[in-house]
Protein backbone atom coordinates (compact mmCIF):
# COMPACT_ATOMS: atom_id res chain seq x y z
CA UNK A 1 1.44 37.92 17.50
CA UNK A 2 -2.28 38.03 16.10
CA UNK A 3 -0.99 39.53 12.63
CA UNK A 4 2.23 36.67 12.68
CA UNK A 5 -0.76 34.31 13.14
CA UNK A 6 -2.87 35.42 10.41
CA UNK A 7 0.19 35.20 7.90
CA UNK A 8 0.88 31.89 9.08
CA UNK A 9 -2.65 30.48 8.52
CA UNK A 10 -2.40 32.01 5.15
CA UNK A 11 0.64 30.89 4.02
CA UNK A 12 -0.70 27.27 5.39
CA UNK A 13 -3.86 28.04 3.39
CA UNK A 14 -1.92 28.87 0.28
CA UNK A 15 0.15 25.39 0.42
CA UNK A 16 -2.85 23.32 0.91
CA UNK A 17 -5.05 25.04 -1.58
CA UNK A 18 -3.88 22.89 -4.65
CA UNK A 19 -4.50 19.76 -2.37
CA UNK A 20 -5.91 16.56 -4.09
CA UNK A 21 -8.46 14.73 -1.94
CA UNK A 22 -8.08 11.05 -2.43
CA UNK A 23 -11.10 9.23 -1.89
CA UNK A 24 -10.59 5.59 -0.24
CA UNK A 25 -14.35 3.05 0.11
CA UNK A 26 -14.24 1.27 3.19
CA UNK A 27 -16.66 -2.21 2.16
CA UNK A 28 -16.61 -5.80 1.93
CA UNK A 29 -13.33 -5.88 4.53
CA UNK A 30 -11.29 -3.75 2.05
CA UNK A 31 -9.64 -0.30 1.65
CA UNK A 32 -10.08 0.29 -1.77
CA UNK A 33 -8.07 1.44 -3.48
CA UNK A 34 -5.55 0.04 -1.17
CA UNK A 35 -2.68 1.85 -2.06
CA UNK A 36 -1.76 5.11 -3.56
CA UNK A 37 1.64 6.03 -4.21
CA UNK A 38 1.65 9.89 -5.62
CA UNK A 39 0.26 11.77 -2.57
CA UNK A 40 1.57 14.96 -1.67
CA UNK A 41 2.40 17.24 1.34
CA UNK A 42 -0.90 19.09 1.89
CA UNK A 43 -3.01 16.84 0.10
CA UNK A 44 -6.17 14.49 2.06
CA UNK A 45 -6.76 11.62 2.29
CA UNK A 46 -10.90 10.76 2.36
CA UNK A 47 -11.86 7.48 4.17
CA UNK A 48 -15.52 7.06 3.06
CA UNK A 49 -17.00 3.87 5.40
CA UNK A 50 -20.95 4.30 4.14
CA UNK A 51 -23.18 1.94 6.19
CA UNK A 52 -20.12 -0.64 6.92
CA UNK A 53 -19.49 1.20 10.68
CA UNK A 54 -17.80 -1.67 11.96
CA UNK A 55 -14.96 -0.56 10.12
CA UNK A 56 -12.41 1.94 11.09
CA UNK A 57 -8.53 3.08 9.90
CA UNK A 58 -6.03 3.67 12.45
CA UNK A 59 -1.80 3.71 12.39
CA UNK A 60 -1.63 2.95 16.36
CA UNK A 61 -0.09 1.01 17.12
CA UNK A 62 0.70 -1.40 14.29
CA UNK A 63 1.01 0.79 11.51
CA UNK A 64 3.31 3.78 10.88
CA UNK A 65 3.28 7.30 9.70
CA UNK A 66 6.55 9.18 8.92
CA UNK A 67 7.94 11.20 11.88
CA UNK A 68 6.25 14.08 13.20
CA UNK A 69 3.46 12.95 11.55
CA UNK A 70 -0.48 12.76 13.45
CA UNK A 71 -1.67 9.13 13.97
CA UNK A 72 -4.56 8.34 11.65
CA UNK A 73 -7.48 7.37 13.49
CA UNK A 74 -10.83 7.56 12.52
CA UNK A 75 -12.48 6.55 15.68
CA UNK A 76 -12.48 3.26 17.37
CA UNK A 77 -13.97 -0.08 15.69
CA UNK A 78 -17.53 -0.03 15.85
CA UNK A 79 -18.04 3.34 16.03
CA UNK A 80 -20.56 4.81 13.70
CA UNK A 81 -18.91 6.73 11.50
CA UNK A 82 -19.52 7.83 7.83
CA UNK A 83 -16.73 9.68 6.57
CA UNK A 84 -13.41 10.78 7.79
CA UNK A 85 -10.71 13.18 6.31
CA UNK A 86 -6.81 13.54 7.13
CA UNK A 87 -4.21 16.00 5.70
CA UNK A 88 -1.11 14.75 4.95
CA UNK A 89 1.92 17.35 6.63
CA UNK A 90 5.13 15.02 6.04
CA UNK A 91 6.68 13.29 3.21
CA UNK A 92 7.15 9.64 3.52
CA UNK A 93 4.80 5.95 4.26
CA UNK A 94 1.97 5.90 5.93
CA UNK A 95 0.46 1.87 6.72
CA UNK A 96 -2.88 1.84 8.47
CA UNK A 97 -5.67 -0.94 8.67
CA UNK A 98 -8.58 -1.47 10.44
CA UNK A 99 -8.44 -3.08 14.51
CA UNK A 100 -11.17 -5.47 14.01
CA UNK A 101 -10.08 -7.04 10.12
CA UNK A 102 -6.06 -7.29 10.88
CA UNK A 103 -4.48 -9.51 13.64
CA UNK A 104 -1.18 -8.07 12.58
CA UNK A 105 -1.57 -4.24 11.44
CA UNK A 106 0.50 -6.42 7.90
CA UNK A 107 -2.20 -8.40 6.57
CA UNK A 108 -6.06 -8.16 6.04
CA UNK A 109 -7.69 -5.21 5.84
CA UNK A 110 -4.29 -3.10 5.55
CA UNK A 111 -3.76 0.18 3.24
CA UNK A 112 -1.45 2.17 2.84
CA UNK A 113 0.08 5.59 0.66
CA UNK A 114 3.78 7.23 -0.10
CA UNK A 115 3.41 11.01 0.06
CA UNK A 116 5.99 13.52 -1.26
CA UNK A 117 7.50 16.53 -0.39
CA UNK A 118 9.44 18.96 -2.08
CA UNK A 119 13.41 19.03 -2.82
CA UNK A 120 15.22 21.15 -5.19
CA UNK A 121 15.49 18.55 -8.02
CA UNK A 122 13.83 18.39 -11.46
CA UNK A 123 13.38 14.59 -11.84
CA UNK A 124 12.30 14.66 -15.84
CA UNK A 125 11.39 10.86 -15.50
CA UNK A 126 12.12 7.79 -13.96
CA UNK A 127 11.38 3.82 -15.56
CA UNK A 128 12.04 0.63 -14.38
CA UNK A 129 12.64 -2.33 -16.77
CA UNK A 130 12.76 -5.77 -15.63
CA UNK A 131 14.85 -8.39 -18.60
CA UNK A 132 17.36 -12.02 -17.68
CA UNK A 133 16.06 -11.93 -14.11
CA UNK A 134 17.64 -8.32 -13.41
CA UNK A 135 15.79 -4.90 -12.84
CA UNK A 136 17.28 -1.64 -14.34
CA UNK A 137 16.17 1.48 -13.13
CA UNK A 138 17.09 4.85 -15.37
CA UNK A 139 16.18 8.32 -14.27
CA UNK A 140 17.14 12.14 -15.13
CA UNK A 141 16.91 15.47 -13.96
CA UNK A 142 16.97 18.36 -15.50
CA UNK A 143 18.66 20.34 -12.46
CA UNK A 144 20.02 19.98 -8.99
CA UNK A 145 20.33 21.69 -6.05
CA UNK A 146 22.36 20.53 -3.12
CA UNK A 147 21.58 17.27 -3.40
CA UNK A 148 23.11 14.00 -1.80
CA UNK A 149 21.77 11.01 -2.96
CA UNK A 150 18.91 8.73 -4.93
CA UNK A 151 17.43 5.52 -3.39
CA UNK A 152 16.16 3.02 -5.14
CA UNK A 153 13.55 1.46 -2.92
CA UNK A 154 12.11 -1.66 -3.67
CA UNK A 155 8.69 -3.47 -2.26
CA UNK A 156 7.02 -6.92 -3.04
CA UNK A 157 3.65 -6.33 -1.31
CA UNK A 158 3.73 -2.39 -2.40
CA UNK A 159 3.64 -1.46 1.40
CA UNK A 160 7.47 -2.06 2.82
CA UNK A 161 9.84 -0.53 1.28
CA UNK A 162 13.59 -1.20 1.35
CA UNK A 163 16.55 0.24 -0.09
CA UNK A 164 17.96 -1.71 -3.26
CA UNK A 165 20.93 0.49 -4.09
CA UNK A 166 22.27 3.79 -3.66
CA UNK A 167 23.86 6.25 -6.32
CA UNK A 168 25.58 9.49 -5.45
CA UNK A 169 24.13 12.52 -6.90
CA UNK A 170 25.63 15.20 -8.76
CA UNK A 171 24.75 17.71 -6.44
CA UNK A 172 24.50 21.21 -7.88
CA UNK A 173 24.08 21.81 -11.73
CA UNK A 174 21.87 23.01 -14.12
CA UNK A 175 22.59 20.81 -16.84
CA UNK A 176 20.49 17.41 -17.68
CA UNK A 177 21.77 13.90 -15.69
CA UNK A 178 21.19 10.76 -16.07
CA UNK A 179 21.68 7.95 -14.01
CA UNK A 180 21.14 4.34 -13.56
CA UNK A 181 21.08 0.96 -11.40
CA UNK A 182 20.80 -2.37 -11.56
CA UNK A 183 18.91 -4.79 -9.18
CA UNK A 184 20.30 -8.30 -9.34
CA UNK A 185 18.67 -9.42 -6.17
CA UNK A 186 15.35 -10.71 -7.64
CA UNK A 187 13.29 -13.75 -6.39
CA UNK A 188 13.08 -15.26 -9.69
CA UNK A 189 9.36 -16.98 -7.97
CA UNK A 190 8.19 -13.40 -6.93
CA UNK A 191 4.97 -12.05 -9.93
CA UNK A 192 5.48 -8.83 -9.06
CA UNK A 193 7.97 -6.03 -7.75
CA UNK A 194 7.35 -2.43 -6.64
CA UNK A 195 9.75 0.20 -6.85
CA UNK A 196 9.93 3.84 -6.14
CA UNK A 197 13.19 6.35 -6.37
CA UNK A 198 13.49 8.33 -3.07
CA UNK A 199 15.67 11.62 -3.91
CA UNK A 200 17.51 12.92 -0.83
CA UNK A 201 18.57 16.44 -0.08
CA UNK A 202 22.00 17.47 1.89
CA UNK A 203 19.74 18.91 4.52
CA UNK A 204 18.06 15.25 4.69
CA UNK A 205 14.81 16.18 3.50
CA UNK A 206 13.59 14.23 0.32
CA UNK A 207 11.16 13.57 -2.08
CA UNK A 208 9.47 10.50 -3.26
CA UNK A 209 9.07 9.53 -7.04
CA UNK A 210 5.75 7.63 -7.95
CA UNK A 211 5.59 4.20 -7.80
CA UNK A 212 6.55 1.58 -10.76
CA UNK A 213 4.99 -1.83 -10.93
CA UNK A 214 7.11 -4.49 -12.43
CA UNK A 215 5.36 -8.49 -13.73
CA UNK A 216 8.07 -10.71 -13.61
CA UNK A 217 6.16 -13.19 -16.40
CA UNK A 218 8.91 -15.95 -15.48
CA UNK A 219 7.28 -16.49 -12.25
CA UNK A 220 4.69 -19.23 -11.62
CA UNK A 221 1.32 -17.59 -12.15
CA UNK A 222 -0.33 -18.21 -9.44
CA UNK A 223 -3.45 -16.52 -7.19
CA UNK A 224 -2.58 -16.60 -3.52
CA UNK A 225 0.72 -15.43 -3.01
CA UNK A 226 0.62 -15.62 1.21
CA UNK A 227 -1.71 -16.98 3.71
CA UNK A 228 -2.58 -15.81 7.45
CA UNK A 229 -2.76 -18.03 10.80
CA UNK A 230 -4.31 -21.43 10.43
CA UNK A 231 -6.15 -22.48 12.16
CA UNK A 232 -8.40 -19.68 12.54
CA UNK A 233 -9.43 -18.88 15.65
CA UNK A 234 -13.23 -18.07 15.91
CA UNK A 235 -12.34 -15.41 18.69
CA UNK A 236 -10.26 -13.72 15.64
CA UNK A 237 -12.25 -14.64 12.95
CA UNK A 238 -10.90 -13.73 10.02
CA UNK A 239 -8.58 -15.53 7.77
CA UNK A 240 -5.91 -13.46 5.90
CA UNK A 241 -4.45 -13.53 2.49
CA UNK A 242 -2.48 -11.93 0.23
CA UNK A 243 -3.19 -12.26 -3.62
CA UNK A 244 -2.27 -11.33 -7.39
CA UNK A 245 -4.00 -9.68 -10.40
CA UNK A 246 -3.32 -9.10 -13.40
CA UNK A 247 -5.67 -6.62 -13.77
CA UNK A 248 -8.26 -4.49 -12.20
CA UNK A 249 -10.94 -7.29 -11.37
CA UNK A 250 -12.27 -9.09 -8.75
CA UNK A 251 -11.37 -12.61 -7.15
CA UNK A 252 -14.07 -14.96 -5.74
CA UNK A 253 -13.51 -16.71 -2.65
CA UNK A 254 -16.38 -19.73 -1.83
CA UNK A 255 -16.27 -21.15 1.38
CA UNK A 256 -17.04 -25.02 1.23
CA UNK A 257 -17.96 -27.24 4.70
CA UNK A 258 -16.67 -30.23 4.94
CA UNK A 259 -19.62 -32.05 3.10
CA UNK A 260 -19.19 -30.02 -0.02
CA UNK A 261 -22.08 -27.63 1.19
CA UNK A 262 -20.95 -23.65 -0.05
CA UNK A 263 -21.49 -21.93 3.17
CA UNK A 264 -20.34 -18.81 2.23
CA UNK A 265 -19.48 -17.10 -0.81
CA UNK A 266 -17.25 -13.38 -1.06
CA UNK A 267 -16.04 -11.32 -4.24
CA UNK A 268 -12.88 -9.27 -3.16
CA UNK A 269 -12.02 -6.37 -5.66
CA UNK A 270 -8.52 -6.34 -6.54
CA UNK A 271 -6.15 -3.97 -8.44
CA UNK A 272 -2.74 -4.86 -11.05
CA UNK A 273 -0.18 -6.53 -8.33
CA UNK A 274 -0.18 -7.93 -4.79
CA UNK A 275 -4.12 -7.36 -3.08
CA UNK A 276 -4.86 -7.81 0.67
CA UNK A 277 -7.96 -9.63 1.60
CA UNK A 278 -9.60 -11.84 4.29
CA UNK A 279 -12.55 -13.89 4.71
CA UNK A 280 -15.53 -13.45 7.82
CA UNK A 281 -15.65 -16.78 9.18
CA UNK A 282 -16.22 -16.38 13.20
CA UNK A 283 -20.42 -16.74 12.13
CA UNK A 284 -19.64 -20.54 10.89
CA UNK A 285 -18.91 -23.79 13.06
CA UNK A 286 -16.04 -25.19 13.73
CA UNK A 287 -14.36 -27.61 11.38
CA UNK A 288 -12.64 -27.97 8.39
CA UNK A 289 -13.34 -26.23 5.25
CA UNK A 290 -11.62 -26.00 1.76
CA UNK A 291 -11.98 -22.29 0.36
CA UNK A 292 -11.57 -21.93 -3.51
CA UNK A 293 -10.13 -19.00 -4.98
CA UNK A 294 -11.26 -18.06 -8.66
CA UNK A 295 -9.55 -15.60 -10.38
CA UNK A 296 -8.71 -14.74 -14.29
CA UNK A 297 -9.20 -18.48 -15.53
CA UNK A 298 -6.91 -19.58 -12.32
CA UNK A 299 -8.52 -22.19 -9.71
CA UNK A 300 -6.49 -22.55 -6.45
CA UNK A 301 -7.91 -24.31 -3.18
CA UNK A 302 -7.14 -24.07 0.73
CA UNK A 303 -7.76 -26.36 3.37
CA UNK A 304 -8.86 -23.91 6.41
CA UNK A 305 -9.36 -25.39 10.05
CA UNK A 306 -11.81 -23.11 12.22
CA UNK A 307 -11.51 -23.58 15.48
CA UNK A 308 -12.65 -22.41 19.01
């Protein structure tokens, strides 16, 4: 049993010694970067919270990690708590966000990542074009091995996925195939699309391509894409948004009273697509404010009613 055990651990050491750690900052009410979408089995994910201990990332019991997969949970809310590491040991999503900064576990301070495992398929590439309100996705491979199926999963907040279309798979060759689908089912209003190709084996196990970004530069350009509860409650505190970039940047947010006082002013980094973010305002009175959003050149403005 003791030698079993000692190949084990170094077979287990073998797979994980290639691992990439992905480092995620945990400040100003963000996960940043919020998303990453070419993890791998056996790779770790570094939450790095600094002096902002309020903070902390969990999956329970809002978010989700793929099954048989540990909970992420780097201690409760408030805890202090500088750094915190997990390995990644099953292909698939993972959504987690912090207890104290997200009333839902869907918006606020949300990540999330899509790690892959390992199927016996060469995928040589895989590109996503979007032209006359349609999105075509073309992919190859350069060999197969008992394999089923490719799913074209589609997202438009680059954290839910769902299936778009399915095409059959060859199955077994060693000869190059291509293959291609078309996505008619497009908000013509929606900026910006996500899509990843999920490659399914007989056996059900899969892997999961990285993930394409697609500006639909039809769409009204516009800077706040959703908005959170209001009125905000000062027992919750916080009010949620979701936003778009262009570009890695930052969007300011200024809080303005009701007597066109700035009370409070925030700069929320932001990557290319849909951004996550949410303003502290349980330390103000209540009332009405109007927060405006800068952004790129853009001006937008919300009328925000805090209450008890």
């Amino acid at each position: 049993m003791k030698i079993f055990t000692t190949l084990f651990l170094l077979l287990l050491h073998g797979l994980y010694a290639g691992a990439t750690t992905w480092n995620i900052t945990v400040s100003n009410f963000q996960f940043s970067p919020a998303n990453i979408p070419n993890v791998l089995v056996g790779d770790i994910i570094k939450f790095n919270f600094g002096g902002a201990n309020f903070h902390n990332a969990t999956s329970t019991p809002m978010g989700s990690v793929p099954p048989g997969a540990a909970a992420i949970h780097s201690g409760n809310a408030g805890q202090i708590t500088t750094s915190y590491s997990y390995t990644v040991t099953r292909p698939g999503s993972y959504r987690y966000y912090c207890e104290i900064h997200s009333a839902d576990g869907e918006t606020g301070m949300i990540g999330s990542f899509t790690a892959s495992g390992v199927v016996p398929v060469q995928l040589k590439n895989f590109d996503v074009t979007f032209s006359s309100k349609m999105v075509t996705a073309n992919w190859q491979t350069a060999s197969e091995q008992n394999l089923a199926y490719f799913s074209l999963q589609k997202s438009t907040n680059g954290v839910n996925y769902s299936e778009a279309g399915r095409v059959a798979a060859t199955g077994n060759t060693d000869q190059s195939q291509s293959y291609s689908f078309k996505d008619e089912q497009i908000d013509v209003n929606t900026r910006y699309m996500y899509y990843l190709l999920k490659t399914v084996n007989r056996d059900g196990s899969y892997s999961l391509s990285s993930v394409k970004l697609i500006r639909n530069d039809a769409a009204i350009k516009k800077i706040i894409t959703q908005m959170g509860t209001n009125p905000v409650s000062k027992q919750v505190g916080h009010l949620m948004f979701q936003f778009n970039a262009d570009r890695i940047t930052s969007m300011r947010a200024l809080v303005i009273d009701a007597s066109g006082k700035p009370v409070l002013k925030l700069d929320l980094s932001a990557n290319k697509g849909i951004n996550n973010g949410h303003i502290h305002m349980s330390e103000l009175p209540t009332g009405i404010y109007t927060v405006l959003f800068s952004l790129d050149g853009l001006k937008e403005t919300r009328k925000v009613l805090l209450v008890e």
